[in-house]
C-alpha atoms as a PDB file:
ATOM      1  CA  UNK A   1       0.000   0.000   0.000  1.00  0.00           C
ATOM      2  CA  UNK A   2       1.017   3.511  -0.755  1.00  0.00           C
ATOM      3  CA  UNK A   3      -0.058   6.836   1.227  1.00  0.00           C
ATOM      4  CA  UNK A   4       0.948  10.225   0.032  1.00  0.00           C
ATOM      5  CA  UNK A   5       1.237  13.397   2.348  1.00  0.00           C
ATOM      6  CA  UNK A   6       2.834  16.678   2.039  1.00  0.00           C
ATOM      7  CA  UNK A   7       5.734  18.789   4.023  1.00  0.00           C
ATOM      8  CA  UNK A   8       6.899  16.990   7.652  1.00  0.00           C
ATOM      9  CA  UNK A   9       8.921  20.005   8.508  1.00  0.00           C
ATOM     10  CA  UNK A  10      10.772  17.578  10.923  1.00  0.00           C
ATOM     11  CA  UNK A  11       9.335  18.181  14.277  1.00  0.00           C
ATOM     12  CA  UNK A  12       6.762  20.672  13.355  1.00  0.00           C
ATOM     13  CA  UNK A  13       4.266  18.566  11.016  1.00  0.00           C
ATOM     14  CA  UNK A  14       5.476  15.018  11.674  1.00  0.00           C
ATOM     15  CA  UNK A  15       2.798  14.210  14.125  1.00  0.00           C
ATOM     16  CA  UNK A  16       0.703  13.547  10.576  1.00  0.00           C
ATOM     17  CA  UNK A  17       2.083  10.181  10.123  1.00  0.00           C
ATOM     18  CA  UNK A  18       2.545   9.368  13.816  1.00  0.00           C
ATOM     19  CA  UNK A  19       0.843   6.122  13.815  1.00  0.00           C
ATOM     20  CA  UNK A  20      -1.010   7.628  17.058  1.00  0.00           C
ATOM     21  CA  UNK A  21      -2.453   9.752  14.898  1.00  0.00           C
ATOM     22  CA  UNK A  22      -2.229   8.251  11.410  1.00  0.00           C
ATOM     23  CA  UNK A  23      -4.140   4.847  12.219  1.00  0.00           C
ATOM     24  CA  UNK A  24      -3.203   2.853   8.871  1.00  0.00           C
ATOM     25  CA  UNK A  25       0.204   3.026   9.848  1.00  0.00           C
ATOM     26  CA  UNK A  26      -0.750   0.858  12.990  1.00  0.00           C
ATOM     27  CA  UNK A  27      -1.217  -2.220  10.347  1.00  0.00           C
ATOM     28  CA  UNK A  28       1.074  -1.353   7.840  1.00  0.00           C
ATOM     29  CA  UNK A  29       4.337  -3.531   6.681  1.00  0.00           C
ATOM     30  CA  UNK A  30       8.001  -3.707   5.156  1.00  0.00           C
ATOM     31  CA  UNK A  31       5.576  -3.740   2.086  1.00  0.00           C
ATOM     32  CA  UNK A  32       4.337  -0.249   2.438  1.00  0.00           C
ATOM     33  CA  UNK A  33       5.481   3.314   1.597  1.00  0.00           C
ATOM     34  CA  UNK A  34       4.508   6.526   2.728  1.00  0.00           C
ATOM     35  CA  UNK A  35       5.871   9.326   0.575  1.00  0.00           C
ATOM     36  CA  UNK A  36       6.234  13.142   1.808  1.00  0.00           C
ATOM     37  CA  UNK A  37       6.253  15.578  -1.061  1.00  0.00           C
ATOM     38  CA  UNK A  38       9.156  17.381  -0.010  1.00  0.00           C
ATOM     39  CA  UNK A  39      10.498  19.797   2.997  1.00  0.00           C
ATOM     40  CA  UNK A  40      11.121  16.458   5.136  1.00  0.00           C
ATOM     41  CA  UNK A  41      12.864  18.245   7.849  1.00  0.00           C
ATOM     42  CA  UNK A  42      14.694  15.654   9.650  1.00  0.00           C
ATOM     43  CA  UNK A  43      17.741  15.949   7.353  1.00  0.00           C
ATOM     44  CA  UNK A  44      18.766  19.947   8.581  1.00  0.00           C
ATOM     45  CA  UNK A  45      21.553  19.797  10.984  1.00  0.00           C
ATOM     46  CA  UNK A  46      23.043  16.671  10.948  1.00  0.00           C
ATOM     47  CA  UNK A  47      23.011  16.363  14.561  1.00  0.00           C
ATOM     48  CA  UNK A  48      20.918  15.484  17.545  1.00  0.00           C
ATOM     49  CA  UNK A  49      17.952  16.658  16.911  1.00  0.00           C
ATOM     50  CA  UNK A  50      18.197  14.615  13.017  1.00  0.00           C
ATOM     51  CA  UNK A  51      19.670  11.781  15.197  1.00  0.00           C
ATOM     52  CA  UNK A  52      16.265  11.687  16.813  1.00  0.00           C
ATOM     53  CA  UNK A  53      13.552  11.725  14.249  1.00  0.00           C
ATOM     54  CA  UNK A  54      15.458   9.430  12.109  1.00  0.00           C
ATOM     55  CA  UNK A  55      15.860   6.836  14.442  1.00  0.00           C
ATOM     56  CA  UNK A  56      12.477   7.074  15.669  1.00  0.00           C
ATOM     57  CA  UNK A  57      11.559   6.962  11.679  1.00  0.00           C
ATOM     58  CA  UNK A  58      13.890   3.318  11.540  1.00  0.00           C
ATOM     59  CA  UNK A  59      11.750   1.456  14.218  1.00  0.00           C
ATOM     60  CA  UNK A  60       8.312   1.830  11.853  1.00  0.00           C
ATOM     61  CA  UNK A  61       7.474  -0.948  10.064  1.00  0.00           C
ATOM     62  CA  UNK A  62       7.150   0.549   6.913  1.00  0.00           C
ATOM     63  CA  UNK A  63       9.136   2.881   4.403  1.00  0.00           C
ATOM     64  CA  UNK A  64       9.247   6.253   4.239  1.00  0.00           C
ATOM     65  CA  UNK A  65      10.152   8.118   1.053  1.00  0.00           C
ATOM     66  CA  UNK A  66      10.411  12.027   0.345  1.00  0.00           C
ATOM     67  CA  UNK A  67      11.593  13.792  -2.699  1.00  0.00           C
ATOM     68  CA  UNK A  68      13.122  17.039  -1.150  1.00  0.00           C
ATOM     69  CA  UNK A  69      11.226  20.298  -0.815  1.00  0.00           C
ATOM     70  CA  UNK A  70      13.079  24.089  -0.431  1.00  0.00           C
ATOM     71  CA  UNK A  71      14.156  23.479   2.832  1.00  0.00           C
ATOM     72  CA  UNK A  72      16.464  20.586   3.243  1.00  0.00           C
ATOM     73  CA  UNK A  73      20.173  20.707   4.484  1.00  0.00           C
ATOM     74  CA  UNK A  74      21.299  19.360   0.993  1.00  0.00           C
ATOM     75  CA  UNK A  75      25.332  19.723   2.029  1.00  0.00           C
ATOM     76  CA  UNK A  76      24.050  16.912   4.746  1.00  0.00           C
ATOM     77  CA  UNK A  77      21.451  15.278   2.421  1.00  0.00           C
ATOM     78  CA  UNK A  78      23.444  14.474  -0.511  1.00  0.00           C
ATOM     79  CA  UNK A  79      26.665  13.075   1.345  1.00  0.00           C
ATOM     80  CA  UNK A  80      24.401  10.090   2.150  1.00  0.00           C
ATOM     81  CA  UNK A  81      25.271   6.629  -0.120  1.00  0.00           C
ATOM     82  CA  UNK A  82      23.340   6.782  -3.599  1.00  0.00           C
ATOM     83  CA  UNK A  83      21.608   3.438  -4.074  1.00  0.00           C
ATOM     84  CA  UNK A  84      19.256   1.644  -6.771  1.00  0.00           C
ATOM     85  CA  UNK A  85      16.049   1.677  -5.656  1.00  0.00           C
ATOM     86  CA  UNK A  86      12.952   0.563  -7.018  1.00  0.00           C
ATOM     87  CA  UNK A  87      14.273   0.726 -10.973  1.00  0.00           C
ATOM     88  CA  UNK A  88      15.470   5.195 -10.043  1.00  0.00           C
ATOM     89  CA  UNK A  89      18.359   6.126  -7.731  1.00  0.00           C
ATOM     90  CA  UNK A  90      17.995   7.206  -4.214  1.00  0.00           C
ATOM     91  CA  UNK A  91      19.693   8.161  -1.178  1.00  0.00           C
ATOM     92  CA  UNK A  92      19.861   5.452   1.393  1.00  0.00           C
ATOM     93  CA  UNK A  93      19.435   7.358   4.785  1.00  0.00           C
ATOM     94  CA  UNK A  94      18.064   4.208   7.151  1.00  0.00           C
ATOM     95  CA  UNK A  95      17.138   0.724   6.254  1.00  0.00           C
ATOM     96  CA  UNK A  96      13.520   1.787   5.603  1.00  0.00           C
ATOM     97  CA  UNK A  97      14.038   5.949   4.879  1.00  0.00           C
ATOM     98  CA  UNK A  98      15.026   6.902   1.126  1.00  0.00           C
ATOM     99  CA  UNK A  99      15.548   9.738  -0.600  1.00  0.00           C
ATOM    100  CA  UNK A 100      13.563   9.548  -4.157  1.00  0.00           C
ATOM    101  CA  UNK A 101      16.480  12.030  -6.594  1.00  0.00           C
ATOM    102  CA  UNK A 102      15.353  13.863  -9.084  1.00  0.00           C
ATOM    103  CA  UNK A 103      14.690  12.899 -12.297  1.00  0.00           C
ATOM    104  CA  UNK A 104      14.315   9.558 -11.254  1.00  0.00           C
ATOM    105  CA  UNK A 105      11.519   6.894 -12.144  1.00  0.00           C
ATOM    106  CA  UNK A 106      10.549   4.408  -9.436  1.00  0.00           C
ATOM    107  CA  UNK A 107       8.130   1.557  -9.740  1.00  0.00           C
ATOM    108  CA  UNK A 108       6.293   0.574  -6.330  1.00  0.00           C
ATOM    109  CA  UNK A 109       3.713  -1.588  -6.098  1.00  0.00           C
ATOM    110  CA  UNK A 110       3.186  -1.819 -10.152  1.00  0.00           C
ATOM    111  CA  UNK A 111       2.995   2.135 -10.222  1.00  0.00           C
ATOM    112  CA  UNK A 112       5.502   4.225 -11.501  1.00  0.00           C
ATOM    113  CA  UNK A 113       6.457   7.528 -10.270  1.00  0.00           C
ATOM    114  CA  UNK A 114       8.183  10.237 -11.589  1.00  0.00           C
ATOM    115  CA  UNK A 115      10.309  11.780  -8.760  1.00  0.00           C
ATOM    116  CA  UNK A 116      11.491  16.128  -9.321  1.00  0.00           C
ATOM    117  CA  UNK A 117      11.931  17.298  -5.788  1.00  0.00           C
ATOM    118  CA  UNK A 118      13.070  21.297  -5.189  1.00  0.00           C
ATOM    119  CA  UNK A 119      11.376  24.368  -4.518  1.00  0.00           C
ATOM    120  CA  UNK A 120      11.691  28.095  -4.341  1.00  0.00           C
ATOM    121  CA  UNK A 121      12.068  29.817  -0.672  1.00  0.00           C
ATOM    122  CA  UNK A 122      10.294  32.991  -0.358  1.00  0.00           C
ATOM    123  CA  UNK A 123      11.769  33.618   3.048  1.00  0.00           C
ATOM    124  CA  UNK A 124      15.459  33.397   1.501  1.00  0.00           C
ATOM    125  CA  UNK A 125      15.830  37.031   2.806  1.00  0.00           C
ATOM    126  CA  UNK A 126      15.590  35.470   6.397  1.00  0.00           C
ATOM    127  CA  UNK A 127      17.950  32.826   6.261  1.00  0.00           C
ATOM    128  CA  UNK A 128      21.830  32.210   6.032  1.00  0.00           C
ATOM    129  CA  UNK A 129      23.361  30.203   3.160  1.00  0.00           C
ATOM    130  CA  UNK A 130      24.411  26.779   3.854  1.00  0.00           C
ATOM    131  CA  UNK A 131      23.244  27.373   7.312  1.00  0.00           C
ATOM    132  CA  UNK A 132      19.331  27.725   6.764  1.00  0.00           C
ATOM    133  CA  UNK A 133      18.930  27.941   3.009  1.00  0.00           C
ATOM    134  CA  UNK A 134      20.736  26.406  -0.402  1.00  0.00           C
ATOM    135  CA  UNK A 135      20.935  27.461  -3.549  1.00  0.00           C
ATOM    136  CA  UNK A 136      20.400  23.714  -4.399  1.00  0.00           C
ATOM    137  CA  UNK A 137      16.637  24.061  -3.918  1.00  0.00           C
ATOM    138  CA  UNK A 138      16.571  24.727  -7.500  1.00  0.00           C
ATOM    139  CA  UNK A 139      17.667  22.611 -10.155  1.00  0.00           C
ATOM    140  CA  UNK A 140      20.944  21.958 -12.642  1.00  0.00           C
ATOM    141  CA  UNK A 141      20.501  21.229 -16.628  1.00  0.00           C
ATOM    142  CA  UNK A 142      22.056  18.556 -15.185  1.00  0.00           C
ATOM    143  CA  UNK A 143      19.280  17.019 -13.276  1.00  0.00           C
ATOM    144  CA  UNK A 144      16.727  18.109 -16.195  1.00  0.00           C
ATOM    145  CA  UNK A 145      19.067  16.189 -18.425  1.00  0.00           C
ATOM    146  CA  UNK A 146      19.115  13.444 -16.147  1.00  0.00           C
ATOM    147  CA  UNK A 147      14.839  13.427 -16.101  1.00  0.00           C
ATOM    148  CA  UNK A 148      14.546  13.434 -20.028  1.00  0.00           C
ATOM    149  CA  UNK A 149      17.275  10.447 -20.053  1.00  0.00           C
ATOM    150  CA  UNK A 150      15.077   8.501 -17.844  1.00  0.00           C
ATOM    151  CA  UNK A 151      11.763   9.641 -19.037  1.00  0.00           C
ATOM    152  CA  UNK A 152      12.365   8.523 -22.882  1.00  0.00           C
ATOM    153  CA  UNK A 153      13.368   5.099 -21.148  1.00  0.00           C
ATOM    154  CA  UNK A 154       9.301   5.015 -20.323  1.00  0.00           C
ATOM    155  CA  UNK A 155       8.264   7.004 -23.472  1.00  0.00           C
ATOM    156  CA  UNK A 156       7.069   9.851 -21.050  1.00  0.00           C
ATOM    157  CA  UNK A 157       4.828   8.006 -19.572  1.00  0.00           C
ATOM    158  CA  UNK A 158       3.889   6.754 -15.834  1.00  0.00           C
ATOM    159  CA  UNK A 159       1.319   6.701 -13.832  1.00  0.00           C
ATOM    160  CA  UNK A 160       2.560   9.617 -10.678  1.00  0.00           C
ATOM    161  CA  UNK A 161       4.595  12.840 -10.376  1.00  0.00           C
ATOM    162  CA  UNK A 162       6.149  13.926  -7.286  1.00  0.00           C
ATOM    163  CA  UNK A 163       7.087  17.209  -7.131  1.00  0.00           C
ATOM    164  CA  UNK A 164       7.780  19.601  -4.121  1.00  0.00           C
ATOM    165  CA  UNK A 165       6.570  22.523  -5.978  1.00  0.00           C
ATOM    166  CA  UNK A 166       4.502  23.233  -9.042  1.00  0.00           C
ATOM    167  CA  UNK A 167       5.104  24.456 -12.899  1.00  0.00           C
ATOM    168  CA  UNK A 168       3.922  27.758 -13.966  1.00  0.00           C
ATOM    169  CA  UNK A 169       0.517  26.861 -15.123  1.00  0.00           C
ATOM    170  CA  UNK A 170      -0.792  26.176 -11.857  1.00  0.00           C
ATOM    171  CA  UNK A 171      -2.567  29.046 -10.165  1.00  0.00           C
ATOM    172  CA  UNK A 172      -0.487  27.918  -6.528  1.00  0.00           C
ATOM    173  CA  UNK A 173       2.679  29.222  -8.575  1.00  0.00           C
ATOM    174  CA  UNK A 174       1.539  32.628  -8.833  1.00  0.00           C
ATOM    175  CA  UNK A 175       1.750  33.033  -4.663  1.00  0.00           C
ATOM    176  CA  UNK A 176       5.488  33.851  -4.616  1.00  0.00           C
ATOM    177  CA  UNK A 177       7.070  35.057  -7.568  1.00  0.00           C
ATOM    178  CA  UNK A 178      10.884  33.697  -7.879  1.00  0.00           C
ATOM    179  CA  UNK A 179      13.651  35.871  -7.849  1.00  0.00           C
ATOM    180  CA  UNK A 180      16.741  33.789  -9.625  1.00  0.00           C
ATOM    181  CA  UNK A 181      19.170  37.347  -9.134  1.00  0.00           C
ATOM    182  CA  UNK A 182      20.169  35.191  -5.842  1.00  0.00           C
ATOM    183  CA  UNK A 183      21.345  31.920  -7.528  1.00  0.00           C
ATOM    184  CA  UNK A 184      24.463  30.951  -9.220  1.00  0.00           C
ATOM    185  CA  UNK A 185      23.633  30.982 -13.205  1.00  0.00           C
ATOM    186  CA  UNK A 186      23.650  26.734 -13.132  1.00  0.00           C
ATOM    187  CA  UNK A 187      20.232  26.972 -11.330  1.00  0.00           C
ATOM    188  CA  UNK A 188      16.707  26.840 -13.158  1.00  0.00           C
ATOM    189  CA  UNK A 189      13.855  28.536 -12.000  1.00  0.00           C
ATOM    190  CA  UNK A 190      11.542  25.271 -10.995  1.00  0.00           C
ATOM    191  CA  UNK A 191       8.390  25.927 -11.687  1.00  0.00           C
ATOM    192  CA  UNK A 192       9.507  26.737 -15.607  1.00  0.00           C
ATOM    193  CA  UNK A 193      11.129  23.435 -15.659  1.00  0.00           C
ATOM    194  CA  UNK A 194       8.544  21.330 -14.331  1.00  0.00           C
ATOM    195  CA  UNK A 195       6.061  23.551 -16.964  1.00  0.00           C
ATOM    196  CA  UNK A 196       8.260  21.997 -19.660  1.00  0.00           C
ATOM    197  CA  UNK A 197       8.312  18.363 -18.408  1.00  0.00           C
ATOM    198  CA  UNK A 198       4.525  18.755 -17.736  1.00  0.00           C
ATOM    199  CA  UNK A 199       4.054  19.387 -21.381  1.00  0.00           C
ATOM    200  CA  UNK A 200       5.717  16.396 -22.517  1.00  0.00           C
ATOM    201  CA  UNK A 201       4.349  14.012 -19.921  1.00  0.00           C
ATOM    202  CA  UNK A 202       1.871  11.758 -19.929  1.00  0.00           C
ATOM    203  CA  UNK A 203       0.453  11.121 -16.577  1.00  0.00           C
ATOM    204  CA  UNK A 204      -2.189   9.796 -14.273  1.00  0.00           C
ATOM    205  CA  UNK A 205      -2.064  12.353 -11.234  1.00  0.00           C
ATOM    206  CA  UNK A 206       0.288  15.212 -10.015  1.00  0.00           C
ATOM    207  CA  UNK A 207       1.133  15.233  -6.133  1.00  0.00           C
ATOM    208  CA  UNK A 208       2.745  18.213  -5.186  1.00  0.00           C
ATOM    209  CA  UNK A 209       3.071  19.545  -1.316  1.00  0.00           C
ATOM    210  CA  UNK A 210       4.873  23.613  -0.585  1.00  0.00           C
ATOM    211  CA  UNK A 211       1.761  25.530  -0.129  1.00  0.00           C
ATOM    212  CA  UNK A 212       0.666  24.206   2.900  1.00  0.00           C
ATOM    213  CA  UNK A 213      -2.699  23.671   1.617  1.00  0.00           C
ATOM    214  CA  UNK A 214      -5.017  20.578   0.805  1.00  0.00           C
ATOM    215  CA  UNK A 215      -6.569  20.835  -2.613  1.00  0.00           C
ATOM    216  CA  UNK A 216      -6.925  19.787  -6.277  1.00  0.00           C
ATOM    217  CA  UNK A 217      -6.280  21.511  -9.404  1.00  0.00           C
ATOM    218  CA  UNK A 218      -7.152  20.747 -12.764  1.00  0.00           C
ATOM    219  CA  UNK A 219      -5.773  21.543 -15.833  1.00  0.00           C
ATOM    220  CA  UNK A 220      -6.622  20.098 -19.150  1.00  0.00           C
ATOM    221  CA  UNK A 221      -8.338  17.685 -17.359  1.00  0.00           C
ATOM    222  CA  UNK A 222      -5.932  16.057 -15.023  1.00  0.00           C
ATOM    223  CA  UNK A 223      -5.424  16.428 -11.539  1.00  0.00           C
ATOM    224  CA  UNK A 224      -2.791  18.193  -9.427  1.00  0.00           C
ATOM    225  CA  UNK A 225      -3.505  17.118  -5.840  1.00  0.00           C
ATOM    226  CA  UNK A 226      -1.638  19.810  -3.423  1.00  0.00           C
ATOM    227  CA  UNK A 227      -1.095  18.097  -0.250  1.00  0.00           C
ATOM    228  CA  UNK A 228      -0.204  19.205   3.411  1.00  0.00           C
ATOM    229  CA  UNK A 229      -2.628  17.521   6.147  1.00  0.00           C
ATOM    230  CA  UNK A 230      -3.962  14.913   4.448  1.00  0.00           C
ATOM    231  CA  UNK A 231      -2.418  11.709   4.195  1.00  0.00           C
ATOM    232  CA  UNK A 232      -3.853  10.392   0.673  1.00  0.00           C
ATOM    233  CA  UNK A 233      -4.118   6.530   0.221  1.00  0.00           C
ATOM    234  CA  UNK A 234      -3.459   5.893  -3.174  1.00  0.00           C
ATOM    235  CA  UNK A 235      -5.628   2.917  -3.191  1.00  0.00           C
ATOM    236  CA  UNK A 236      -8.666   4.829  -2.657  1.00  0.00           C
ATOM    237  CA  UNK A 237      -7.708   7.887  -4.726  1.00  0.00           C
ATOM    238  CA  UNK A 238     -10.929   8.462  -6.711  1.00  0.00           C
ATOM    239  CA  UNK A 239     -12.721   8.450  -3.581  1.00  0.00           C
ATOM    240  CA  UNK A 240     -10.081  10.600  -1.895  1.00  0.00           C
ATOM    241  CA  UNK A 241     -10.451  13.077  -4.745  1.00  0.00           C
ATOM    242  CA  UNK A 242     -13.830  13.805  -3.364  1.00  0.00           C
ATOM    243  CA  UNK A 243     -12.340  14.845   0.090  1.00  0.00           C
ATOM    244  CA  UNK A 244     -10.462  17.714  -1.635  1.00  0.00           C
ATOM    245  CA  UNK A 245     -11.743  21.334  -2.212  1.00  0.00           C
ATOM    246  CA  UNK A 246     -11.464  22.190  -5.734  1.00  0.00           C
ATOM    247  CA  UNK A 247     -10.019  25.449  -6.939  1.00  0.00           C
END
């Protein structure tokens, strides 16, 4: 089984897949996945307080999986092994915690998934550089590149996208407007590059969390589910998509 949720913001919005609180993951196995659409959280300092969450993250019983959001420690994040994973690459962080990278295609439970973490930080202006912010939230041509090698591999085609934040169609993208004057010229603004790949793809259903909202989006007549509380099991999704406001 597969459940999909937004931003954990380590301590802060955890509690959402707390199995006191989230009550399928009282039953759930080595089998399942739950995947958090970015900002993770418990990857920032390397420390103590990471130390903490990820070994309380070890003793579930099933996997987690994130793509990253805007605010990751990615100095920390990327030093961790790069392993195969599911037919993509990841980053091995515990037995049971993985890293989905971007431009990767994974295939869990029969699904595939198209993984493009990375997202813009409004609040840049209030944070210190590789301290509380990196310029890595936003991608390289080289992890585009990377995404077009592996997408021809599937003709374009699969079933999910993961992203962290959203392409430029979407009316959620219009809430901050990017500034690139504070990134090296090797970054791309995201939301134009996952415009382009959303143009070429052909998909099922767009997960996407950053806004900090729960709600679905449609344009040309697929969904973009934005996700933050909720805790979406895929199974069920045409009956979840009736639990979302629509805007």
């Amino acid at each position: 089984m597969i459940y999909i949720t937004g931003d954990t913001h380590g301590a802060f919005d955890i509690h959402k897949i707390n199995p006191d609180e989230f009550i399928p993951g009282r039953s759930l196995t080595e089998k399942d996945y739950v995947i958090i659409c970015g900002d993770f959280g418990c990857i920032w300092d390397g420390g103590t307080n990471d130390a903490f969450w990820l070994k309380w993250l070890a003793s579930l019983k099933w996997n987690v999986l994130f793509i990253d959001g805007n605010h990751e420690n990615f100095d920390v994040l990327n030093a961790y092994p790069v392993v195969d994973f599911h037919d993509g690459k990841a980053h091995r962080i515990r037995h049971n915690i993985y890293h989905l990278m971007r431009g990767e295609v994974f295939q869990l439970d029969g699904k595939s998934f198209f993984a493009f973490g990375g997202g813009y930080s409004h609040d840049y202006q209030c944070r210190v550089e590789k301290k509380s912010w990196w310029q890595d939230e936003m991608p390289t041509q080289i992890e585009v590149d990377r995404a077009h090698d592996n997408l021809k591999k599937v003709n374009y085609k699969v079933d999910y996208v993961l992203s962290h934040d959203i392409f430029k169609s979407h009316p959620l993208s219009k809430k901050f407007e990017i500034d690139m004057k504070h990134y090296d010229n090797k970054y791309l603004n995201i939301q134009n590059v996952l415009e382009s790949l959303r143009k070429q793809l052909n998909y099922s259903c767009w997960f996407n969390g950053h806004y900090h909202v729960d709600q679905i989006h449609y344009i040309e007549d697929k969904p973009c589910i934005t996700l933050f509380d909720k805790v979406l099991f895929l199974d069920e999704l045409a009956s979840e998509m009736k639990t979302f406001s629509q805007k």
